[in-house]
C-alpha atoms as a PDB file:
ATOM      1  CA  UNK A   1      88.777 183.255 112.316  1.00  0.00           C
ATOM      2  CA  UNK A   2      86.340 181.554 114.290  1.00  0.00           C
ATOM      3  CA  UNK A   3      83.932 183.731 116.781  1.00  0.00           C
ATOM      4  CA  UNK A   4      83.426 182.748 120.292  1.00  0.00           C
ATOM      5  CA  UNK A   5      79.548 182.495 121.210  1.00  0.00           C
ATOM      6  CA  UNK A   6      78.374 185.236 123.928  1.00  0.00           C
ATOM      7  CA  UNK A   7      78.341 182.933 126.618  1.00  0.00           C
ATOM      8  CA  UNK A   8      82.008 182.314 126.269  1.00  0.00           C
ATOM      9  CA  UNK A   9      82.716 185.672 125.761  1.00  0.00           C
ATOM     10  CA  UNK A  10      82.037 186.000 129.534  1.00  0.00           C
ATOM     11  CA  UNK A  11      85.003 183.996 131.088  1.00  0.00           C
ATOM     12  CA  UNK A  12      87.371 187.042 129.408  1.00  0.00           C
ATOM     13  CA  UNK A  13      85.161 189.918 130.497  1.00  0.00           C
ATOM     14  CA  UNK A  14      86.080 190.418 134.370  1.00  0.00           C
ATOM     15  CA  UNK A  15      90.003 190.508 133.023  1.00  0.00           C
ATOM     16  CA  UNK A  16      89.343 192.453 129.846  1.00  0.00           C
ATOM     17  CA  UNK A  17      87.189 194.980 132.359  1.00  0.00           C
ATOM     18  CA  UNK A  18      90.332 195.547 134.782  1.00  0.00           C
ATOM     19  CA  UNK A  19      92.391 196.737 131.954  1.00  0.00           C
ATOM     20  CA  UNK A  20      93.321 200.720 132.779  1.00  0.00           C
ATOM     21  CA  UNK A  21      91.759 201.472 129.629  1.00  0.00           C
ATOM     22  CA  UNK A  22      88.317 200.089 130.170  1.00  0.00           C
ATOM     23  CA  UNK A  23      88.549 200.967 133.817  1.00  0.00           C
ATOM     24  CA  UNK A  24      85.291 201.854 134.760  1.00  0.00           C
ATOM     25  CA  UNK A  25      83.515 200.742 131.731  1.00  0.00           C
ATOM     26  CA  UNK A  26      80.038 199.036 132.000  1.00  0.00           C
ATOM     27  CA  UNK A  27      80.381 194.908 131.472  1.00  0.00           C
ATOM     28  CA  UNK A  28      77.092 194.616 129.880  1.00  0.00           C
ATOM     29  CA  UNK A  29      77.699 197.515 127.174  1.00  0.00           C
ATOM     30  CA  UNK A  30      81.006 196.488 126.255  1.00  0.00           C
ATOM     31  CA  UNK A  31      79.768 192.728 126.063  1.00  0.00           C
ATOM     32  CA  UNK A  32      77.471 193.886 123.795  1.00  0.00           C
ATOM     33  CA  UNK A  33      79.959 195.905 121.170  1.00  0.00           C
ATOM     34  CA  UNK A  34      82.879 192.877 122.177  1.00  0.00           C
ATOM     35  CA  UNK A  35      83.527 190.493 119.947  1.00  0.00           C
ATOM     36  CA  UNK A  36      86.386 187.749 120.248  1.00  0.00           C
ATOM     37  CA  UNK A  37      88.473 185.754 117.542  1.00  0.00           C
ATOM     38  CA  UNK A  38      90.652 182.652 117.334  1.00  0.00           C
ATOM     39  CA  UNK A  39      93.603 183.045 115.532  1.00  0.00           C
ATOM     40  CA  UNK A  40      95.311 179.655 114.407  1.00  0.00           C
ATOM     41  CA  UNK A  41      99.177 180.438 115.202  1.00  0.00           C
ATOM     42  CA  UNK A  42     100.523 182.208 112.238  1.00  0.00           C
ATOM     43  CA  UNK A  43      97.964 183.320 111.127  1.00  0.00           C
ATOM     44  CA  UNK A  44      97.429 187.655 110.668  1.00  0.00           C
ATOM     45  CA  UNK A  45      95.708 189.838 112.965  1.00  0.00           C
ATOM     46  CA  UNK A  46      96.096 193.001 111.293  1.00  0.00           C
ATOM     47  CA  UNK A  47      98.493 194.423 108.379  1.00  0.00           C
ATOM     48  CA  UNK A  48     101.034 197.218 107.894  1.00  0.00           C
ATOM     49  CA  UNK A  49      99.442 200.299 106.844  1.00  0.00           C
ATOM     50  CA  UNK A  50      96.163 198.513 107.439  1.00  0.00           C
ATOM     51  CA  UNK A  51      93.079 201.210 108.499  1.00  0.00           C
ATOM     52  CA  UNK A  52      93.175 201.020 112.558  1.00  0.00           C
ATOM     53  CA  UNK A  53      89.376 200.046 112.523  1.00  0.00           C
ATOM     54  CA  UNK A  54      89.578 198.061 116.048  1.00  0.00           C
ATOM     55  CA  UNK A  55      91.778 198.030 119.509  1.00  0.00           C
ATOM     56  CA  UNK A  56      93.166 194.676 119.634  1.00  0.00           C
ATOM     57  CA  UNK A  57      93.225 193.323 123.071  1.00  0.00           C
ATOM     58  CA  UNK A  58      95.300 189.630 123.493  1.00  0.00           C
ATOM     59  CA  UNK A  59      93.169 187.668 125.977  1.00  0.00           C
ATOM     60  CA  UNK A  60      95.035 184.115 125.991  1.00  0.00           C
ATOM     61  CA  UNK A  61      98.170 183.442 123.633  1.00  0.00           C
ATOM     62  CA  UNK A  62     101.098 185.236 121.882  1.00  0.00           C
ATOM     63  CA  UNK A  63     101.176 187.794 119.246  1.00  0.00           C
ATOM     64  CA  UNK A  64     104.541 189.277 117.311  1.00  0.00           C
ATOM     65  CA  UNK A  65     104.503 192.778 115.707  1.00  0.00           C
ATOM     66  CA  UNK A  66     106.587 193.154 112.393  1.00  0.00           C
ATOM     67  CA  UNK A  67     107.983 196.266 110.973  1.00  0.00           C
ATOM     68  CA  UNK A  68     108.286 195.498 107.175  1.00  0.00           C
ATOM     69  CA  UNK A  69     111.284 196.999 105.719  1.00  0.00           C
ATOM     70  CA  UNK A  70     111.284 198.344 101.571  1.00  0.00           C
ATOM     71  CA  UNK A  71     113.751 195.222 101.145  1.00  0.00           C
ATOM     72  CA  UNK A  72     110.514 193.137 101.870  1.00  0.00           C
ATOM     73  CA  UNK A  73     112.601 191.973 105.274  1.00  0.00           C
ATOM     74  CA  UNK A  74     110.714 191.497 107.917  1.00  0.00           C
ATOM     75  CA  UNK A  75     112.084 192.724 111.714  1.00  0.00           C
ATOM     76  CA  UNK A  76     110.522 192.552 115.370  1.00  0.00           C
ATOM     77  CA  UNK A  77     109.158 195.145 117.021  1.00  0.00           C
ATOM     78  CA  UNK A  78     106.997 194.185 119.676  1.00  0.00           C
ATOM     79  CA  UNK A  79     106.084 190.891 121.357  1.00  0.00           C
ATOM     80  CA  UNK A  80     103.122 190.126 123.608  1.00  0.00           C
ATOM     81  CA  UNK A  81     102.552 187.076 125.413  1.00  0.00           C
ATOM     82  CA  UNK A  82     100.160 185.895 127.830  1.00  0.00           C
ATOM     83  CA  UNK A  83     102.207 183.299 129.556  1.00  0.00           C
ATOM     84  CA  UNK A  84     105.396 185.422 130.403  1.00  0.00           C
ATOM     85  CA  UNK A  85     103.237 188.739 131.483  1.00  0.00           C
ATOM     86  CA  UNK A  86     103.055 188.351 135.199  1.00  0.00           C
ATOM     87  CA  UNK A  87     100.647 190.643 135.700  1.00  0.00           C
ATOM     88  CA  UNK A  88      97.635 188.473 134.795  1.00  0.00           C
ATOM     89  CA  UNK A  89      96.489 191.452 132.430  1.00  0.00           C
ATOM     90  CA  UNK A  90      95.039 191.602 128.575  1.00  0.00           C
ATOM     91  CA  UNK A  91      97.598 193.138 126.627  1.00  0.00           C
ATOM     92  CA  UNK A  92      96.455 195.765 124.374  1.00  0.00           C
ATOM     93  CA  UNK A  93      98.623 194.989 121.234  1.00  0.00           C
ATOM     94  CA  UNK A  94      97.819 198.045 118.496  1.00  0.00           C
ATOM     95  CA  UNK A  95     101.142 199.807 118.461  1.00  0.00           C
ATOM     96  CA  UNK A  96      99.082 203.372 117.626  1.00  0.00           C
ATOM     97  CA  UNK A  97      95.472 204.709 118.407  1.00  0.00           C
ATOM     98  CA  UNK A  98      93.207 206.918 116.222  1.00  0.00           C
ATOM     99  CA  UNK A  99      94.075 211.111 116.032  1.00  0.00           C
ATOM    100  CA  UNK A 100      92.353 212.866 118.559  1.00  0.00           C
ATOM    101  CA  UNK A 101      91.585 216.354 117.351  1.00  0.00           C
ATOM    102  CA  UNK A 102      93.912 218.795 119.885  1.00  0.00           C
ATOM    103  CA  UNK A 103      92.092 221.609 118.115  1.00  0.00           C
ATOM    104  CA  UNK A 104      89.050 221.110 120.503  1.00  0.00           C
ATOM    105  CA  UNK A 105      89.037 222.713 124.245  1.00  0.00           C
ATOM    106  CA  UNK A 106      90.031 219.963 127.042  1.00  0.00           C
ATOM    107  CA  UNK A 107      87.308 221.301 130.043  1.00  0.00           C
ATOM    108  CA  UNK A 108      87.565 218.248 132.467  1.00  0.00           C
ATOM    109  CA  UNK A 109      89.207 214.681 132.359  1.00  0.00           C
ATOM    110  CA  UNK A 110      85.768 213.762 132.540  1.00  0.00           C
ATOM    111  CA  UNK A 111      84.780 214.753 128.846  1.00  0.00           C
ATOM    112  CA  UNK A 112      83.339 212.072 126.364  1.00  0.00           C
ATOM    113  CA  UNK A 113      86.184 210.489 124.587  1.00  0.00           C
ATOM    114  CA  UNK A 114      83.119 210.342 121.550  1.00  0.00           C
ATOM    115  CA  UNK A 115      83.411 214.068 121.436  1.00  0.00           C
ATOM    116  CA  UNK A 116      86.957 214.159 119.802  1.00  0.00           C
ATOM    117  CA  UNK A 117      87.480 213.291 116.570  1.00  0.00           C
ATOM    118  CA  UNK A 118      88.067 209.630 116.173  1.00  0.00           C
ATOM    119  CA  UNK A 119      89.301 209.240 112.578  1.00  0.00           C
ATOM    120  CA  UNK A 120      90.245 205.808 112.174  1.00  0.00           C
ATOM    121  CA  UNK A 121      89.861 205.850 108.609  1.00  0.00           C
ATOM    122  CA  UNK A 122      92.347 208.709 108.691  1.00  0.00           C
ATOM    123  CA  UNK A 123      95.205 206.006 110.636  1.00  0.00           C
ATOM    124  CA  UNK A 124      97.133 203.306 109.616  1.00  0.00           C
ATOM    125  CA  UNK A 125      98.885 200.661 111.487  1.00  0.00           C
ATOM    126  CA  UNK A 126     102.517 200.639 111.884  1.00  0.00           C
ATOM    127  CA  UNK A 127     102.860 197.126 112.239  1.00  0.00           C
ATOM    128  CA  UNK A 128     102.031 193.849 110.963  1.00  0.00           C
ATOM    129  CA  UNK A 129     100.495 191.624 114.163  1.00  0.00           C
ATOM    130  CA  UNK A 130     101.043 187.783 113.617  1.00  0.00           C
ATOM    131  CA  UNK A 131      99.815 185.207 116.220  1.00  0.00           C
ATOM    132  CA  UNK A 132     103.257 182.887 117.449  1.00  0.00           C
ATOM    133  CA  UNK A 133     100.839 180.412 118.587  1.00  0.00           C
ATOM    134  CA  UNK A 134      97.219 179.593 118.728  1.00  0.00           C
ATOM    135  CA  UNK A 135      95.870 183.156 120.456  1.00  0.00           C
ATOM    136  CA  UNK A 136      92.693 184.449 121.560  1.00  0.00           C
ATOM    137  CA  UNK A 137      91.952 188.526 121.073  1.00  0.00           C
ATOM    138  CA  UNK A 138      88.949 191.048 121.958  1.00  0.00           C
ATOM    139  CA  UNK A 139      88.003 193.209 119.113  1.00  0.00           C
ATOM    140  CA  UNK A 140      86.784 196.780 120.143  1.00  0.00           C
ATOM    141  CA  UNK A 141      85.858 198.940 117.551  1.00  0.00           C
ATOM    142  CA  UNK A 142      87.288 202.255 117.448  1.00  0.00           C
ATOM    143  CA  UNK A 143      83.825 203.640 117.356  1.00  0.00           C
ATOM    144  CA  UNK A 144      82.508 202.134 120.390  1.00  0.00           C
ATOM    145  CA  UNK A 145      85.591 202.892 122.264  1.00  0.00           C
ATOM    146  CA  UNK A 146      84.798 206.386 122.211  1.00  0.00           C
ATOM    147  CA  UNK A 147      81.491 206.350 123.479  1.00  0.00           C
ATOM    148  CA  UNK A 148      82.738 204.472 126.507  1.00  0.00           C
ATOM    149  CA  UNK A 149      85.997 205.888 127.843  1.00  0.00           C
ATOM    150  CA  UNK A 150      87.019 209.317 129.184  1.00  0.00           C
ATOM    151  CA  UNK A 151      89.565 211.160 127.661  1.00  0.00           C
ATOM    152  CA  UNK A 152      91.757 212.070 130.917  1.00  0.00           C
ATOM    153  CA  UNK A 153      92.343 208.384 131.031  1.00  0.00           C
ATOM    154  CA  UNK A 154      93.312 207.625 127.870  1.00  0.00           C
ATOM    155  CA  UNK A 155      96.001 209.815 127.588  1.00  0.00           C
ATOM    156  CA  UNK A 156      97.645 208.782 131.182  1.00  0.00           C
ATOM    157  CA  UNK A 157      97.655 205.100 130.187  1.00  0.00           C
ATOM    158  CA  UNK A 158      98.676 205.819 126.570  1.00  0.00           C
ATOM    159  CA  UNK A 159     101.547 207.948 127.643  1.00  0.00           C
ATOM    160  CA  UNK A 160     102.875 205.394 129.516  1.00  0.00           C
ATOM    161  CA  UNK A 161     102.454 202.835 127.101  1.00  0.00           C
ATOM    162  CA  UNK A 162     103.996 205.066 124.760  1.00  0.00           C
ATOM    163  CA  UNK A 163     107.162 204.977 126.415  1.00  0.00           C
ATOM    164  CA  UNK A 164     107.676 202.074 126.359  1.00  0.00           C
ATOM    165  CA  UNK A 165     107.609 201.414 123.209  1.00  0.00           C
ATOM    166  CA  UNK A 166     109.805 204.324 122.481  1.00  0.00           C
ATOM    167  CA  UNK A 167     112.429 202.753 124.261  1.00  0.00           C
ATOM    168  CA  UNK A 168     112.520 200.384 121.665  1.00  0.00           C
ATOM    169  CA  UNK A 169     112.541 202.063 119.133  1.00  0.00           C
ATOM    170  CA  UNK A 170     115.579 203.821 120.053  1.00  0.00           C
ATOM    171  CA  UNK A 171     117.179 201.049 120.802  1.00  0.00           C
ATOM    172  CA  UNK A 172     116.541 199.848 117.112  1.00  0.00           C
ATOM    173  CA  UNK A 173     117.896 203.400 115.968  1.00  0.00           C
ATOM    174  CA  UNK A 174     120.799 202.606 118.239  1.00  0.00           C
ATOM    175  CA  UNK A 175     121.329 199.448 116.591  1.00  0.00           C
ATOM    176  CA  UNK A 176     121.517 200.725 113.710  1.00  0.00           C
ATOM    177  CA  UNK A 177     125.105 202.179 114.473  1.00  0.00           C
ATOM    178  CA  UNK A 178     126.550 199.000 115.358  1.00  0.00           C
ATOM    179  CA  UNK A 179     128.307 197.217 112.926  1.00  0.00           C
ATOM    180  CA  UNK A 180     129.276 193.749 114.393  1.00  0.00           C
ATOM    181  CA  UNK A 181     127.052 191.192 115.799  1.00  0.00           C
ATOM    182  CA  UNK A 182     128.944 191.275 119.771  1.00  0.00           C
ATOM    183  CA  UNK A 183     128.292 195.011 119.309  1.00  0.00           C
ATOM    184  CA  UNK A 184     124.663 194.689 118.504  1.00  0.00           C
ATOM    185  CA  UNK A 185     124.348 191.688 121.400  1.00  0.00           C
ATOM    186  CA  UNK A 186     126.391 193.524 123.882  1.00  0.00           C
ATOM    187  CA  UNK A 187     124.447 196.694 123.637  1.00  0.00           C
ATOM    188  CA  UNK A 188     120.961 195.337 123.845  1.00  0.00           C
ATOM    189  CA  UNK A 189     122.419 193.056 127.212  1.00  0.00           C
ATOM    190  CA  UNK A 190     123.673 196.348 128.431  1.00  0.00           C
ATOM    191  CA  UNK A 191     119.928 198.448 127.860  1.00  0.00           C
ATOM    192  CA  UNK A 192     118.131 195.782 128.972  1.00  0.00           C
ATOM    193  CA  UNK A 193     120.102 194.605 132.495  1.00  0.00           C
ATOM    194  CA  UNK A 194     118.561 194.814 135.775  1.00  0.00           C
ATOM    195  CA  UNK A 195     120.164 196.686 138.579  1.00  0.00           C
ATOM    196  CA  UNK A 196     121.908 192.463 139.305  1.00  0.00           C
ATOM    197  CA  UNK A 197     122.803 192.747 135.436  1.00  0.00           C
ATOM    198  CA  UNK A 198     119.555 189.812 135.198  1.00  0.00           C
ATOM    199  CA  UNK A 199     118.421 190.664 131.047  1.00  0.00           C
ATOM    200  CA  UNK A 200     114.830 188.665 130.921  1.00  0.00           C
ATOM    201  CA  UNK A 201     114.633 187.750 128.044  1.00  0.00           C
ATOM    202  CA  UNK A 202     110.193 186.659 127.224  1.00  0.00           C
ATOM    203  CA  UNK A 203     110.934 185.642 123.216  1.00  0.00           C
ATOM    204  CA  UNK A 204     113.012 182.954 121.196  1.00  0.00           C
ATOM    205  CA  UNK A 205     116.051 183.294 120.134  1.00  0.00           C
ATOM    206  CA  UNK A 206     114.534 183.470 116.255  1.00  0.00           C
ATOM    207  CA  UNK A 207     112.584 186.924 117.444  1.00  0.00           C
ATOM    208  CA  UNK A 208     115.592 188.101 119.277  1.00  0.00           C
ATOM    209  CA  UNK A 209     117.743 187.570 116.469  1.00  0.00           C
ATOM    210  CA  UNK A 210     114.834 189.495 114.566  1.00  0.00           C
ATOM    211  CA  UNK A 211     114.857 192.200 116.501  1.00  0.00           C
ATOM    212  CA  UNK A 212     119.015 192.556 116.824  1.00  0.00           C
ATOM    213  CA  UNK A 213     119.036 192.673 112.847  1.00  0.00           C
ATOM    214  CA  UNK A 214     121.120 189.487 113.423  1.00  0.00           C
ATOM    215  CA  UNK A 215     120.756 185.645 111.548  1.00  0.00           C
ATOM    216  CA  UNK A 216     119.656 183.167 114.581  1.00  0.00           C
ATOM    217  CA  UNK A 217     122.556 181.373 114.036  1.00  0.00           C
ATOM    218  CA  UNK A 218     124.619 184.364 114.301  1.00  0.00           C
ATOM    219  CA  UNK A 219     123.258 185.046 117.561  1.00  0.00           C
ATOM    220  CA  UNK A 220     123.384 181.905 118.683  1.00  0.00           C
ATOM    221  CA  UNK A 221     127.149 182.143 118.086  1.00  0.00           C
ATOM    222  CA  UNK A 222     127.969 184.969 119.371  1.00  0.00           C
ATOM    223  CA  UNK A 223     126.198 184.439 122.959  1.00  0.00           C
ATOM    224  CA  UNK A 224     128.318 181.201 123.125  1.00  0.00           C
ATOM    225  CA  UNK A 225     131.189 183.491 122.334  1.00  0.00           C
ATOM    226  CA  UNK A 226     130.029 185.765 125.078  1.00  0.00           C
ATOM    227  CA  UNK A 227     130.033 182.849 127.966  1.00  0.00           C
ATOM    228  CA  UNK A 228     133.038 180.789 126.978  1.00  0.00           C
ATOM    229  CA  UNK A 229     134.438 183.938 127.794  1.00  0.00           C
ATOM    230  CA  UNK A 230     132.744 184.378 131.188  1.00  0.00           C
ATOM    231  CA  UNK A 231     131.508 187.781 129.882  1.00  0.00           C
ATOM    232  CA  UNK A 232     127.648 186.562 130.318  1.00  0.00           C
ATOM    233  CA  UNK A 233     126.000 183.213 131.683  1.00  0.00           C
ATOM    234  CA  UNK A 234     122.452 181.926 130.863  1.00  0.00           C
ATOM    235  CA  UNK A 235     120.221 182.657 133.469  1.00  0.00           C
ATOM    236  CA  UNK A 236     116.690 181.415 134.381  1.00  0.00           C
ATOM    237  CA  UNK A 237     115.198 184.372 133.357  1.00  0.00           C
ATOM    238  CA  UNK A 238     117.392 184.885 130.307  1.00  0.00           C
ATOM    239  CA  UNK A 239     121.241 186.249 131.053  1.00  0.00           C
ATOM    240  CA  UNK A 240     123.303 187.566 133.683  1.00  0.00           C
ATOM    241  CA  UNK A 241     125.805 190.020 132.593  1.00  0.00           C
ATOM    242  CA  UNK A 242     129.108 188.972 134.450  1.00  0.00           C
ATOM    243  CA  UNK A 243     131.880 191.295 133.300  1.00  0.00           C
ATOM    244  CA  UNK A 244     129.762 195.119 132.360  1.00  0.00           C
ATOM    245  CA  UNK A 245     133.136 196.555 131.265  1.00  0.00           C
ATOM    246  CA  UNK A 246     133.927 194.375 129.027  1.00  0.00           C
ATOM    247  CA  UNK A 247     130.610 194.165 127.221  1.00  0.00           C
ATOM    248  CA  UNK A 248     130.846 198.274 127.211  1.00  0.00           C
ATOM    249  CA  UNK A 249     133.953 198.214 125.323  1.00  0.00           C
ATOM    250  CA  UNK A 250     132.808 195.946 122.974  1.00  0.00           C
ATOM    251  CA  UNK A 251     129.888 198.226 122.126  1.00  0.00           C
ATOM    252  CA  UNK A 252     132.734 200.989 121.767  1.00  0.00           C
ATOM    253  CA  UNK A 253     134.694 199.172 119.150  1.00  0.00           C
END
């Protein structure tokens, strides 16, 4: 990893700053506790059951988050990419924070975040994080992170970002379930449809195939299946669900 020099480490801060996280936060203390890392693409970020030390924050790049199953396979949980979030915003890519200590009385939104327990050496990532290509991200330490934020905050933002990722994981439980490879394509086109039946799609068709539980050549198969039978067509965003019936009862099969 290479470490950016303080002056660089400027050109990051007003975006880093606007994050709903860090809302609020003074630039020139967390300049001073930031520091920011190039990772070469493939290279690792952080490690399953590694100690959650640090919030990761992806400033310019992609990352990919891995789920590592006993069977040493690897399968994709989470994807975070610079160029296909529209909002212009860091991403925060740790899939799990540090136990806050409920035990402790709550008496504003406005309490220090540094006066809840902050175990990090008590939490373990989830996830393996892998940059996809040559990626820029803001290290935060846990510990300074708490001296910073307010607690109220934190546990708006994080319960949205929570479910989001819970939706999918319950689409991988889902999955699970499905025993052919339309099935498993069918139902994730069907979760993830607009209201026009548009499914963006923001990774390749390797990390898709990843995250179906499918072979990228299965996939690849089994869309063109899909579309010589006018059931989806490609679309600039992804696919465009043409016939919703049909791709129910092939879920139902």
């Amino acid at each position: 990893m290479k470490k950016l020099f303080d002056d660089q480490k400027t050109a990051y801060l007003e975006r880093l700053c606007c994050h709903p996280l860090l809302a609020g936060v003074n630039k020139q203390a967390l300049l001073s506790v930031l520091s920011i890392h190039h990772y070469p693409k493939n290279s690792l970020i952080y490690l399953q059951y590694d100690k959650v030390r640090y919030v990761y924050f992806l400033l310019d790049g992609a990352i990919n988050c891995y789920r590592q199953q006993p069977n040493g396979q690897e399968s994709l949980m989470a994807s975070f990419d610079t160029r296909m979030d529209t909002s212009q915003q860091v991403l925060m890519i740790n899939e799990s924070l540090p136990t806050v200590n409920h035990s402790l009385s709550i008496s504003s939104d406005h309490t220090p975040y540094s006066q809840y327990s902050l175990s990090a050496q008590q939490d373990s990532h989830q996830l393996t994080a892998k940059a996809a290509q040559s990626s820029f991200v803001a290290l935060l330490p846990i510990s300074e992170l708490g001296k910073m934020i307010d607690l109220g905050g934190v546990f708006l933002w994080y319960g949205a970002q929570m479910h989001r990722q819970l939706s999918t994981q319950y689409l991988l439980y889902d999955l699970l379930s499905l025993k052919t490879a339309q099935a498993k394509v069918a139902y994730y086109l069907l979760a993830y449809a607009d209201a026009k039946g548009v499914v963006t799609v923001t990774v390749n068709q390797k990390n898709l195939a990843g995250l179906l539980g499918l072979r990228a050549e299965t996939l690849s198969r089994t869309l063109r299946i899909l579309m010589a039978k006018k059931i989806i067509d490609t679309h600039a965003q992804g696919f465009v669900i043409l016939d919703e019936k049909i791709l129910a009862a092939i879920v139902e099969q």
